[in-house]
Protein backbone atom coordinates (compact mmCIF):
# COMPACT_ATOMS: atom_id res chain seq x y z
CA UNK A 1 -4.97 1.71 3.65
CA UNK A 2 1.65 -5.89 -6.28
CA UNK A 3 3.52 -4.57 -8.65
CA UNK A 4 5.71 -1.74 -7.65
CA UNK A 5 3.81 1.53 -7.75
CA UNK A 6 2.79 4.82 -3.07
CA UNK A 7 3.73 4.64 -0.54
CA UNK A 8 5.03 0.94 -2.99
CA UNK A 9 7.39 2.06 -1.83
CA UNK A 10 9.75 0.75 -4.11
CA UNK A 11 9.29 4.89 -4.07
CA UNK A 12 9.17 6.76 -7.01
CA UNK A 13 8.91 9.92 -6.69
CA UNK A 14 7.48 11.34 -10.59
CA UNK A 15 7.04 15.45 -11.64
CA UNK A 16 8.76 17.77 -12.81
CA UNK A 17 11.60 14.92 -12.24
CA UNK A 18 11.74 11.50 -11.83
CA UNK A 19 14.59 10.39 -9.19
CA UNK A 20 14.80 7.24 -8.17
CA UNK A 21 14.65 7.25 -4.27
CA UNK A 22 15.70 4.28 -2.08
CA UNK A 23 12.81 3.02 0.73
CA UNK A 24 13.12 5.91 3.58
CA UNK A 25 11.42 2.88 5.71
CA UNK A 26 11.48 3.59 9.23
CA UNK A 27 13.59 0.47 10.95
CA UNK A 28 12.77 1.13 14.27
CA UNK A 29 10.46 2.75 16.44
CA UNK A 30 9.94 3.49 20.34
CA UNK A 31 6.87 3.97 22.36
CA UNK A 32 5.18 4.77 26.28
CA UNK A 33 3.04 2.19 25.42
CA UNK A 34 1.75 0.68 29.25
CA UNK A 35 3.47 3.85 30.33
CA UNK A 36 6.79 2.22 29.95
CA UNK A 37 9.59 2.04 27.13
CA UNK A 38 8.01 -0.03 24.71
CA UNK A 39 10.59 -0.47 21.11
CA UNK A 40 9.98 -2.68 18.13
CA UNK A 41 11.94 -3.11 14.92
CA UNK A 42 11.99 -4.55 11.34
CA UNK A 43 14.60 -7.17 11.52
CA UNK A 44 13.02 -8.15 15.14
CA UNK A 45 9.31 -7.39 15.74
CA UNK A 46 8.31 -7.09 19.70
CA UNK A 47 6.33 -10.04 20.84
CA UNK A 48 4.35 -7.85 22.85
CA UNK A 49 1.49 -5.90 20.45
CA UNK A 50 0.48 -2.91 22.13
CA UNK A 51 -3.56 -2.85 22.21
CA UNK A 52 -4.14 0.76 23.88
CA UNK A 53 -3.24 4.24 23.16
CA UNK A 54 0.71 4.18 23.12
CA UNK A 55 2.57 7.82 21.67
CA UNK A 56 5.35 7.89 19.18
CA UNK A 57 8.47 8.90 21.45
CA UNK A 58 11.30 8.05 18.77
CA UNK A 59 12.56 6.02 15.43
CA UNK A 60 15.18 5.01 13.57
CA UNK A 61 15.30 6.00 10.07
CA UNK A 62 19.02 5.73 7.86
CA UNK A 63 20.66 4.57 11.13
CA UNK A 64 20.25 7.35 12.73
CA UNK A 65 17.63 7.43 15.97
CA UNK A 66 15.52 10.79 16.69
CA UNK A 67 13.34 11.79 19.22
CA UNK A 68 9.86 13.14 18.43
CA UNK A 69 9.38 15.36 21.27
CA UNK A 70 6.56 13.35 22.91
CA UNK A 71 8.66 12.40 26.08
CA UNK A 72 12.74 13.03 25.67
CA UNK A 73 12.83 12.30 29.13
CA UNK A 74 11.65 8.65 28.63
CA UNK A 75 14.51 8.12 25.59
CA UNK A 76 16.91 9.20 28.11
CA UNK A 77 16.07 7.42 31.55
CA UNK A 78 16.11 4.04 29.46
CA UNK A 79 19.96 4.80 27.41
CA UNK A 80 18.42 5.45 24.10
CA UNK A 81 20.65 7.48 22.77
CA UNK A 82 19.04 9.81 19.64
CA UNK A 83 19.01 13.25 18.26
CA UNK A 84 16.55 15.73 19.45
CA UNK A 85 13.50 16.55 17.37
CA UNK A 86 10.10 17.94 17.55
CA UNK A 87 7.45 16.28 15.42
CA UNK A 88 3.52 17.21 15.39
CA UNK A 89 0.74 15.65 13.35
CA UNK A 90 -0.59 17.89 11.15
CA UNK A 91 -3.85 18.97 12.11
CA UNK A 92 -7.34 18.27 10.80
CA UNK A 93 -10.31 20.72 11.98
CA UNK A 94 -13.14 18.42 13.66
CA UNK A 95 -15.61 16.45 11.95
CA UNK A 96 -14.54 17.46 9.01
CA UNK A 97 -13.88 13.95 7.44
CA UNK A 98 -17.20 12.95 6.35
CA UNK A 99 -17.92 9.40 4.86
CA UNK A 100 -20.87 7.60 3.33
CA UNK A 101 -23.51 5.21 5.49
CA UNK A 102 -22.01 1.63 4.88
CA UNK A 103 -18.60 2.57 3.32
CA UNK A 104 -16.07 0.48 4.61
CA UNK A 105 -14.39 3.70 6.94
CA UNK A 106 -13.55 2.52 10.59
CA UNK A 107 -12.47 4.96 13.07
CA UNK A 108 -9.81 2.27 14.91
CA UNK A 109 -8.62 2.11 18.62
CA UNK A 110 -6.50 -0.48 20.52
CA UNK A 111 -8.45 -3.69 21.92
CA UNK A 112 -8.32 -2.82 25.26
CA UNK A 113 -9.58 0.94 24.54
CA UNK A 114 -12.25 2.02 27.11
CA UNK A 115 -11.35 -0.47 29.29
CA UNK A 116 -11.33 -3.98 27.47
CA UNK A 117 -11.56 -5.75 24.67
CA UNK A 118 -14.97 -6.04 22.24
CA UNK A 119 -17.80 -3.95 22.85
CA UNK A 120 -17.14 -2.30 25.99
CA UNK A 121 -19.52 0.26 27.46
CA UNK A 122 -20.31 3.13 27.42
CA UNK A 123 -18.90 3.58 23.91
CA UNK A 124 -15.28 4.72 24.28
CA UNK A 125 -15.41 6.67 20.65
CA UNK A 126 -17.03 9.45 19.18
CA UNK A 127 -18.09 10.24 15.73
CA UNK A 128 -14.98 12.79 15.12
CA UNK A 129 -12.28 10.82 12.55
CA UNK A 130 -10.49 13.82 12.67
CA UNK A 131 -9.92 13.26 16.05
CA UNK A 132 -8.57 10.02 15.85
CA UNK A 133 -5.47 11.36 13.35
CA UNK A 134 -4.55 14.06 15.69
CA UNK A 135 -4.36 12.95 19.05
CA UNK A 136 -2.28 12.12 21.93
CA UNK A 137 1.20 13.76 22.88
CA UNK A 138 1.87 16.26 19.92
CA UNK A 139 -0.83 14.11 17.63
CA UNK A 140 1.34 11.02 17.59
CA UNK A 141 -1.16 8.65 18.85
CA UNK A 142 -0.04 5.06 17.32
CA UNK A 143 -2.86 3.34 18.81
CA UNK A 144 -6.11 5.20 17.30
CA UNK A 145 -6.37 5.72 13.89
CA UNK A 146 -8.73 5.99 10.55
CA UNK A 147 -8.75 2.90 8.27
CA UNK A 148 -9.86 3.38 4.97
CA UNK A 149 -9.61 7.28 5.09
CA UNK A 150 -12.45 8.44 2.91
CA UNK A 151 -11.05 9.76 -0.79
CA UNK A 152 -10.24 13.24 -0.28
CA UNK A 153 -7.58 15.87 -1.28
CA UNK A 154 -6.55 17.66 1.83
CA UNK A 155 -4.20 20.82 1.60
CA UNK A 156 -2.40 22.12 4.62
CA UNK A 157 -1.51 25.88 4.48
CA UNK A 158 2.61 25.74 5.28
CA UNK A 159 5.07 28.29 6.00
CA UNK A 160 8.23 29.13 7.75
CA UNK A 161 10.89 26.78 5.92
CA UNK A 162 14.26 26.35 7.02
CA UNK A 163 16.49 26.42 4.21
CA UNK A 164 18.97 23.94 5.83
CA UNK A 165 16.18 21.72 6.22
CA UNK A 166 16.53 20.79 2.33
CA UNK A 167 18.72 17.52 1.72
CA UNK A 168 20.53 17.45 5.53
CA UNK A 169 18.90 13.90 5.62
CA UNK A 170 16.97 14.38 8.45
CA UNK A 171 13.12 13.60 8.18
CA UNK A 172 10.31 16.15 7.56
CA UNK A 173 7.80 14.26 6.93
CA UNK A 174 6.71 11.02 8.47
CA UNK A 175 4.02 9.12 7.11
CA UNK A 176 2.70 5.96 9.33
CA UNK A 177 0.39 2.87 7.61
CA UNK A 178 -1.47 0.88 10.64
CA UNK A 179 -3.45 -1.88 8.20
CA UNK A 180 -2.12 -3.51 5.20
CA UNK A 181 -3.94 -2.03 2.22
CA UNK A 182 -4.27 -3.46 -1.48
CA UNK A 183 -1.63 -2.42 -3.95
CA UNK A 184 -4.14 0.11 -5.37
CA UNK A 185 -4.42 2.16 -2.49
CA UNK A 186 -2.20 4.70 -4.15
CA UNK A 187 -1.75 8.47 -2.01
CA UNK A 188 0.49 10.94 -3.12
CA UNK A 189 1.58 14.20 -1.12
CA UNK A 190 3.09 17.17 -2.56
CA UNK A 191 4.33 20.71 -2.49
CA UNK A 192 2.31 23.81 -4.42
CA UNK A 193 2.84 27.25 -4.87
CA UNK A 194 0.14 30.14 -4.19
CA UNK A 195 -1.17 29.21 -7.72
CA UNK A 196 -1.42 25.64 -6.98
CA UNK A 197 1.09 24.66 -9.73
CA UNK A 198 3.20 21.79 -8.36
CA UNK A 199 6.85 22.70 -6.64
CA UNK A 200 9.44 20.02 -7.23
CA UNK A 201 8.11 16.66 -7.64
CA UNK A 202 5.34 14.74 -5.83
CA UNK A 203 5.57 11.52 -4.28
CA UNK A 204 3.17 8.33 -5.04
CA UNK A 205 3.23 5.07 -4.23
CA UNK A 206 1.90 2.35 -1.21
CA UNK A 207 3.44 1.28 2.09
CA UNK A 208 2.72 -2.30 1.44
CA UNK A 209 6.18 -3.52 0.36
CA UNK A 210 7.30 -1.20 3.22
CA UNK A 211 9.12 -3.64 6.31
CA UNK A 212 7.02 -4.27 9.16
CA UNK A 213 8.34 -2.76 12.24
CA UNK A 214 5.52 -3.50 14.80
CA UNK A 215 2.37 -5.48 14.73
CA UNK A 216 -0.66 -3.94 16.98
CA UNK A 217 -3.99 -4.85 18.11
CA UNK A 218 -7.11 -3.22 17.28
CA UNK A 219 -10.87 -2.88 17.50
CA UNK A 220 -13.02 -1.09 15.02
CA UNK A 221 -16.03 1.03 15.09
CA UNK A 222 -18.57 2.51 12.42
CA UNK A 223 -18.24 5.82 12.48
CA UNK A 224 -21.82 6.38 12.44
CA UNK A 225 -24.09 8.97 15.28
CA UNK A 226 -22.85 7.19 17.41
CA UNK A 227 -20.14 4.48 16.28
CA UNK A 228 -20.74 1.30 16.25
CA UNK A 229 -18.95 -1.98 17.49
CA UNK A 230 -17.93 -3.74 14.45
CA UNK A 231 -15.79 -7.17 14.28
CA UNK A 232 -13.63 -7.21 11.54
CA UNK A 233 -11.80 -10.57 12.26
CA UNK A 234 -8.23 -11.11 13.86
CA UNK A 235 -7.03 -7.70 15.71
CA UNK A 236 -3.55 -8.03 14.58
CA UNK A 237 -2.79 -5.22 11.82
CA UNK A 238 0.58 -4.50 10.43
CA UNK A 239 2.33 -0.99 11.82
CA UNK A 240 4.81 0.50 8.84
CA UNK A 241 6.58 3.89 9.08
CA UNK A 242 8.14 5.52 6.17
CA UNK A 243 10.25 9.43 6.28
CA UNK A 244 10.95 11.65 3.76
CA UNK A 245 13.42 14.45 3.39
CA UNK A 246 12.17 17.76 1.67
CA UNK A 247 14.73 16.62 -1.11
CA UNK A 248 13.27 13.59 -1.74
CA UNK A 249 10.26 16.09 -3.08
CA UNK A 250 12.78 17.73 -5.72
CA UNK A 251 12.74 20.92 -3.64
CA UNK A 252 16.25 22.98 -3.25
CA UNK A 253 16.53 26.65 -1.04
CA UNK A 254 15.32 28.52 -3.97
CA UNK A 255 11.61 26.93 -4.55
CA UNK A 256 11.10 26.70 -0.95
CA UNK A 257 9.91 30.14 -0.71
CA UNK A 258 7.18 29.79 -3.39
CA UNK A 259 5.28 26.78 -1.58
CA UNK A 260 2.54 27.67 0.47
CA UNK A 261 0.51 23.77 0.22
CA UNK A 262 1.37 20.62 1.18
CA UNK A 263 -1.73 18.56 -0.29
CA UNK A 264 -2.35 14.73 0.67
CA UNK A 265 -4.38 13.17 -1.99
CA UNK A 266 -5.53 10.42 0.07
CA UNK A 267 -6.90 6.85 -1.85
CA UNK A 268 -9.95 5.83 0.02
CA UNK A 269 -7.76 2.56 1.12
CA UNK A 270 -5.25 4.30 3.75
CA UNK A 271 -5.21 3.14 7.37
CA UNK A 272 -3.53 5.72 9.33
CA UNK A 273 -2.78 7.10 12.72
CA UNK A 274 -1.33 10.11 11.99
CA UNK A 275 0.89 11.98 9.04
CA UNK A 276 3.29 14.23 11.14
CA UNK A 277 5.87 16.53 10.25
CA UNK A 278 9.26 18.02 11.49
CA UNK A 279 7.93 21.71 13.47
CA UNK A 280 11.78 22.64 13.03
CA UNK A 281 11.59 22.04 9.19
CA UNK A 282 8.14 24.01 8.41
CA UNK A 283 4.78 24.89 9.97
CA UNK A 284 1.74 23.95 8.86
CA UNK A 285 -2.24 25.25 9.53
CA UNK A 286 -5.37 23.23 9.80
CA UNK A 287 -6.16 20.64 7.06
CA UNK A 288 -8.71 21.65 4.34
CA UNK A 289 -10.70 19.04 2.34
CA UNK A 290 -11.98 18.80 -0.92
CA UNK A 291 -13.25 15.65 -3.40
CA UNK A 292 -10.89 14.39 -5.30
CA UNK A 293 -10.15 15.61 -8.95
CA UNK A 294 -11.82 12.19 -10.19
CA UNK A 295 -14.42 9.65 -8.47
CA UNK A 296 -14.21 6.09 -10.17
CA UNK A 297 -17.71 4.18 -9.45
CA UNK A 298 -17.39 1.62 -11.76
CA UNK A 299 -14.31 -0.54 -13.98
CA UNK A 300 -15.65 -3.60 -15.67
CA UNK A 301 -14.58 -6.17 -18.25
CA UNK A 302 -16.27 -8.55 -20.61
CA UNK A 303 -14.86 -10.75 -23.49
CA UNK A 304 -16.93 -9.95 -26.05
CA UNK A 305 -15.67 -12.88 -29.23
CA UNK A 306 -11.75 -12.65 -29.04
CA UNK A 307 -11.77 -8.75 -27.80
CA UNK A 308 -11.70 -7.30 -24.36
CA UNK A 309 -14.27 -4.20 -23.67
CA UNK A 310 -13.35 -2.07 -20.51
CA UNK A 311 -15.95 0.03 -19.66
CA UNK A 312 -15.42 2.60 -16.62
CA UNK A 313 -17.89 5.33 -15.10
CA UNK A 314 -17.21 8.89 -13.12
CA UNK A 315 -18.35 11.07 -10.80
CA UNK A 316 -17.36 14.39 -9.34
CA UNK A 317 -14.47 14.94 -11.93
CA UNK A 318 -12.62 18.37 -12.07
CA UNK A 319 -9.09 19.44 -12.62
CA UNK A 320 -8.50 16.01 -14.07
CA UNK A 321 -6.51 14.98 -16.98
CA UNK A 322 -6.86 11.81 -18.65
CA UNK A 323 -7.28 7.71 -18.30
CA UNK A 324 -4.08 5.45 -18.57
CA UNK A 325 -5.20 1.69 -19.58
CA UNK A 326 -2.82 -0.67 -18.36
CA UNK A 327 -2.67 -4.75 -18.89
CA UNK A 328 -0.87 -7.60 -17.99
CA UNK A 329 -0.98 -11.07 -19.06
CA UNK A 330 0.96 -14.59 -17.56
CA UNK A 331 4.22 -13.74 -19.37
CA UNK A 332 4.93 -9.95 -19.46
CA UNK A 333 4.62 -10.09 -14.68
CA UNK A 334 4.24 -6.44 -15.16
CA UNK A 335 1.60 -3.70 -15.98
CA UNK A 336 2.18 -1.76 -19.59
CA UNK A 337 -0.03 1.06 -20.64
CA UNK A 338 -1.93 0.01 -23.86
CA UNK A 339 -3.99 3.24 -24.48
CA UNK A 340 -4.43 6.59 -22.63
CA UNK A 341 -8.03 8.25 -23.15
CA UNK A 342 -8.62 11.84 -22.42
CA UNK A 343 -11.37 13.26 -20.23
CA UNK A 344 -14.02 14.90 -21.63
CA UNK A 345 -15.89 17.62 -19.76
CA UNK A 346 -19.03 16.08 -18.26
CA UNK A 347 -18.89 12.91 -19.69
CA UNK A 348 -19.66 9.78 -17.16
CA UNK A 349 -19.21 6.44 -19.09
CA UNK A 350 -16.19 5.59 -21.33
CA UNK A 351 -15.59 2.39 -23.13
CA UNK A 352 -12.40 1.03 -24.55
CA UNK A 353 -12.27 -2.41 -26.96
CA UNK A 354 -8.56 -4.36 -26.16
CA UNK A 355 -8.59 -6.67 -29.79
CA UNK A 356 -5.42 -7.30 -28.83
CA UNK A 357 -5.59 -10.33 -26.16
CA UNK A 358 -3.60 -12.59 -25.17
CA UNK A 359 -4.20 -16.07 -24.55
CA UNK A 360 -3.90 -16.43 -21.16
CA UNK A 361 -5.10 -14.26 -18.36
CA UNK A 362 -5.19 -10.54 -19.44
CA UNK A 363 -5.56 -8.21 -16.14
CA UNK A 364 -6.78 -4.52 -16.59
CA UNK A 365 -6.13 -1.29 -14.20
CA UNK A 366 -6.66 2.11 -15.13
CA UNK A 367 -3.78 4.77 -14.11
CA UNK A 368 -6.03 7.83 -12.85
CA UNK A 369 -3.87 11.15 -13.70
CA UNK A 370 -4.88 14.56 -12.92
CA UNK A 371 -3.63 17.67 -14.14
CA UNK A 372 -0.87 18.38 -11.95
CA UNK A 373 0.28 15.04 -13.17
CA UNK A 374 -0.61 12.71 -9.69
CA UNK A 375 -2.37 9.91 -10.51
CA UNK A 376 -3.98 6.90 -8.55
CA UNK A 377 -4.72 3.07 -9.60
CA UNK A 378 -7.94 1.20 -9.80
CA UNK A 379 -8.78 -1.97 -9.01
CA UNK A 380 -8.08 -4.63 -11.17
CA UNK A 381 -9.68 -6.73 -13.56
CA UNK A 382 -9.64 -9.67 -15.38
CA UNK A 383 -10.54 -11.59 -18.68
CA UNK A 384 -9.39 -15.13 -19.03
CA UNK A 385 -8.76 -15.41 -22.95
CA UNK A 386 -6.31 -18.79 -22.32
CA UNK A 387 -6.67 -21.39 -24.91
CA UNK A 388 -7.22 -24.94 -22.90
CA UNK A 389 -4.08 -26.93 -23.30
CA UNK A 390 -4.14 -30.78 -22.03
CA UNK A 391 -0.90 -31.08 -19.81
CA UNK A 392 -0.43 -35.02 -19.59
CA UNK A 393 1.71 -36.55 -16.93
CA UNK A 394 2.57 -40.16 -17.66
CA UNK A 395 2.79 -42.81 -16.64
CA UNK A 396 1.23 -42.80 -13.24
CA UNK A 397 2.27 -44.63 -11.30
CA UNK A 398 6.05 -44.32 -12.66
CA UNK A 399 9.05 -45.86 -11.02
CA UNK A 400 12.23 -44.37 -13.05
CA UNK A 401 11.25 -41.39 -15.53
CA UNK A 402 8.30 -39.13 -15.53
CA UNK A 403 7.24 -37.68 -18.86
CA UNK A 404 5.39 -34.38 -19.43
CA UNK A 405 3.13 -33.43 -23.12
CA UNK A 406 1.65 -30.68 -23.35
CA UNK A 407 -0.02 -28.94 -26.81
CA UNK A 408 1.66 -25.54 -25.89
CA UNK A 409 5.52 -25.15 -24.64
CA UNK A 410 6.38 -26.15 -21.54
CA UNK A 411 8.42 -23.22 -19.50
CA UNK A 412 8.66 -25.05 -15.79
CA UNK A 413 8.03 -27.60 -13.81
CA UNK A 414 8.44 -28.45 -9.78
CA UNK A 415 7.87 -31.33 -8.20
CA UNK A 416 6.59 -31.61 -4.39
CA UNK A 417 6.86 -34.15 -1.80
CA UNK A 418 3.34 -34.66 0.34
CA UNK A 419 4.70 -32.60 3.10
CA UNK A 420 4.95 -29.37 0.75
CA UNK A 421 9.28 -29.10 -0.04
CA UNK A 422 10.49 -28.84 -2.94
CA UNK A 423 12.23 -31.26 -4.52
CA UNK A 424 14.75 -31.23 -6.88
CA UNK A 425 15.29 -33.76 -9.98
CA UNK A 426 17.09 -33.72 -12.91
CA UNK A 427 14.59 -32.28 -15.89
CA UNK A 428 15.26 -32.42 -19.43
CA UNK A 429 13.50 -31.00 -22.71
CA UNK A 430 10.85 -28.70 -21.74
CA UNK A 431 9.68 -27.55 -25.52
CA UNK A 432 6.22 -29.31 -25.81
CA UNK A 433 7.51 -32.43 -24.16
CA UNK A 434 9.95 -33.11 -21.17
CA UNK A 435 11.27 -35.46 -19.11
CA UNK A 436 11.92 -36.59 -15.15
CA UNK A 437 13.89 -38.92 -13.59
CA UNK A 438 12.56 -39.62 -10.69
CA UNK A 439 14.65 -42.70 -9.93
CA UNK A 440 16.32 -41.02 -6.56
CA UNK A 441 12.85 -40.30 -5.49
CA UNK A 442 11.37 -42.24 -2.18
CA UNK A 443 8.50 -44.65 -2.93
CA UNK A 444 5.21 -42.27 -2.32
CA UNK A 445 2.91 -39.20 -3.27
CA UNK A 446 3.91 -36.33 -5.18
CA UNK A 447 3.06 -33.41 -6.97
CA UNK A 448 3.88 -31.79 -9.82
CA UNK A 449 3.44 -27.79 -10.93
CA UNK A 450 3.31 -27.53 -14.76
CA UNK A 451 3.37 -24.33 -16.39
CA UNK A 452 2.88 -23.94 -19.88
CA UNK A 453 2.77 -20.81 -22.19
CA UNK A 454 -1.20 -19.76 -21.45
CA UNK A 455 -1.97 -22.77 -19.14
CA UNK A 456 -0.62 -23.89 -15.65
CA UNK A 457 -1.89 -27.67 -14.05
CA UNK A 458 -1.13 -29.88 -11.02
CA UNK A 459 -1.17 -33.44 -10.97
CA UNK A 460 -0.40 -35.59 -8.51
CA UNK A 461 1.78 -39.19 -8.97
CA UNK A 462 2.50 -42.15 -7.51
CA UNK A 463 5.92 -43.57 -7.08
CA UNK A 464 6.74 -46.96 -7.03
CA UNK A 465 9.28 -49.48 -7.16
C-alpha cells in the first residue's frame, strides 16, 4: 500500500517525457495529535506514535515548512515558523469504494479509536472507506485510513489553475503512504485533457524507498456490513509523505488550460490516509471510479526441461495496451524486459516460453501498460534453473589458511565471527579456488558466505591452534 520503479520513489516520472526527478520526500511533518503540537521527522522519528485521530497541520518538504490550513493558529502559538497554505483531500463520494468479501482491504483507525485499544464496543467504524480518506480538518486525517485500496482508476474533475502555480516549487499535490507496501504496489496519477489524452507526463512509482518520517499505531477492521475487528499483528505501520510540484508532471502555463482530470490509478496494495492537494494551485470535484484498464488474476511459472513457461490470465481488460515480460537472474540485480506481448481483444490466458534461462535463479514480473502509456507491476515469480555446484571448505578445523573449491567461479566470500560481525582477512585467488589466512583469527566458531556464479553456501569452521 525492490528494485527502483511509484511512488519507488527513486521517482520517475515517464510520458510524453521522461525527466529524472529527485525524491520530493516530505522530511518533516507536524500534527494536533492529543490536541497538542505533536512533530516528527526523517532524520529523528518521535518516540511517541500517535494511536488516535491526529490532523495534518504542517510539513517540511525542500527545506521549506508550510502550513496546511488545518490549525495556523497551533503552528504559530508553538514558534513554528512556515509559509501559509491551504491543503484539502480530494474528495471521494460515499460508499463508493466497493471491495470483494475476503480481499485483504482494511478500513484502518488509530489503536485507541473509540475509546481503546482491540475490539472496543460499540464498533467505532462504519462500512464507508470513502470516509476514512476524507476526513478530519480539511480531509487530512493521518490517523484513519484505507489499506490496500481496492484496484480502481479514480478521476477527479479539476479546474481553476493558477498559472504561477507551475514550477514555483511549492507543493500541489501531496500524496501520504501509512503501511509499507511490496515493491509492486505501483500507482500512478496524472493530468488529462477533455478527451482523456494524457497532458504532460504521469508519475509512477512506490513510496517504499521513501524516508520514514513518523511511525503510528493502528487497528484494523473488515470492511464488511458492519466491519469487523481484525488483528493483523504488531500496530506499528510506517507513515511516509511525498509532494509534487505541477512541473514535476511536465505541465508548463500553456497545457494547463486543456486539463480537466487528474486520475489516480490506484494498485490494490496502497495504504493511505488521504491524497490532498494545494486549493490555491487548482480545484478539484468529487472522485469518480472505474475498474482498472487490466485485472491480472493469475502469473505463474513452471520449468518445463531447460525452458521457463509464464502463463498469465485477465479479467475486465479495456483501454489496455500490451504485456512487458521482465527477468532477472543472480548476476544481472536488475529487471530487463525480455519480450513484450500485445493484448488481444477478449482474450483471457496468454502463455510465453523463456528458452533462454539462466542457471541460477531466474525471477519473472510482468510490466502492465495501458494505452495512455501507465503501467503497473505484478508480482513476482520464480524458477530455480541453478546447476548444483559443491562449494568445499577445507580443512575444518584449520589453524593458519582456509581453502575454498568450488566447480563454478568463485565471486565472494565473508567470513563471520559467532556474534554476527564481519570480519576481515586477507583473501586470495577467487577463480574456482581461493584462499584464507586465517592466522590473526581468535581460536573459535565461524562462518563463512560463499558465493559462486549460480550457487551461494554457508559453512561453518572451527579454528584452532
Amino acid at each position: 500500500m525492490n528494485q527502483k520503479s511509484l511512488w519507488l520513489m527513486l521517482l520517475t516520472g515517464i510520458g510524453l517525457t521522461q525527466p529524472a526527478l529527485a525524491q520530493p520526500a516530505i522530511t518533516q511533518v507536524y500534527t494536533d495529535f492529543a490536541g497538542s503540537l505533536w512533530t516528527s521527522s526523517t532524520a529523528s522519528n518521535n518516540p511517541t506514535h500517535p494511536n488516535n485521530s491526529h490532523n495534518l497541520l504542517g510539513f517540511t518538504h525542500n527545506s521549506t515548512t508550510y502550513s496546511t490550513g488545518a490549525n495556523d493558529a497551533m503552528l504559530t502559538s508553538n514558534a513554528v515558523v512556515f509559509t501559509p497554505l491551504n491543503f484539502s483531500s480530494f474528495s471521494i463520494p460515499g460508499n463508493s469504494i466497493n471491495t470483494t468479501t475476503g480481499g485483504s482491504t482494511y478500513i484502518g483507525v488509530g489503536l485507541n479509536y473509540g475509546g481503546g485499544p482491540g475490539n472496543v464496543l460499540p464498533i467505532p467504524v462504519v462500512n464507508d472507506m470513502a470516509e476514512y480518506l476524507t476526513d478530519g480538518a480539511n480531509g487530512l486525517n493521518l490517523g484513519t485510513g484505507v489499506f490496500n485500496i481496492p484496484a480502481s482508476k479514480i478521476t477527479y474533475n479539476v479546474s481553476g489553475f493558477s498559472l504561477g502555480a507551475v514550477g514555483d516549487g511549492i507543493p500541489d499535490v501531496v500524496f501520504t503512504q501509512i503501511g509499507t507496501p511490496p515493491a509492486s504496489a505501483n500507482d500512478t496519477i496524472m493530468f488529462l485533457d477533455i478527451n482523456g489524452n494524457l497532458v504532460g507526463n504521469y508519475i509512477v512509482g512506490n513510496v517504499s524507498t521513501i524516508p520514514v518520517v513518523a511511525q503510528t499505531e493502528w487497528k484494523f477492521y473488515t470492511p464488511t456490513d458492519p466491519p469487523v475487528y481484525t488483528s493483523l499483528g504488531s500496530p506499528d505501520r510506517d507513515l511516509r509523505m511525498v509532494a509534487f510540484d505541477l512541473s514535476d508532471f511536465g505541465l508548463t502555463t500553456l497545457s494547463l488550460p486543456t486539463i480537466t482530470q487528474f486520475v489516480h490509478k490506484v494498485s490494490g496494495e496502497s495504504d493511505q490516509a488521504f491524497l490532498s492537494h494545494n486549493t490555491a494551485s487548482f480545484i478539484s470535484g468529487p472522485g469518480l471510479f472505474a475498474a482498472l484498464p487490466v485485472t491480472l488474476t493469475s502469473f505463474t511459472a513452471e520449468k518445463i526441461n531447460q525452458a521457463a513457461q509464464l502463463t498469465w490470465t485477465v479479467a475486465d481488460a479495456h483501454q489496455f495496451s500490451h504485456f512487458e515480460l521482465e527477468r532477472q537472474t543472480n548476476t544481472s540485480k536488475t529487471f530487463s524486459p525480455i519480450a513484450s506481448i500485445d493484448y488481444q481483444n477478449n482474450q483471457t490466458k496468454y502463455t510465453y516460453t523463456d528458452r533462454t534461462l539462466s542457471n541460477s535463479r531466474n525471477l519473472y514480473r510482468l510490466k502492465l501498460t495501458d494505452q495512455d502509456g501507465s503501467f503497473s507491476y505484478s508480482k513476482v515469480v520464480v524458477i530455480d534453473a541453478a546447476i548444483p555446484a559443491t562449494i568445499s571448505i577445507t580443512p575444518n578445523p584449520a589453524s593458519h589458511t582456509l581453502h575454498i573449491t568450488s566447480a563454478q567461479t568463485i565471486q565472494e566470500a565473508t567470513l563471520y565471527a559467532m556474534d554476527g560481525r564481519q570480519t576481515a582477512v586477507p583473501l586470495s585467488g577467487l577463480y574456482e579456488t581461493g584462499t584464507i589466512d586465517i592466522s590473526a583469527l581468535a581460536p573459535g566458531m565461524y562462518t563463512i558466505h560463499v558465493v559462486s556464479e549460480n550457487n551461494s553456501t554457508v559453512h561453518q569452521f572451527n579454528v584452532t591452534r
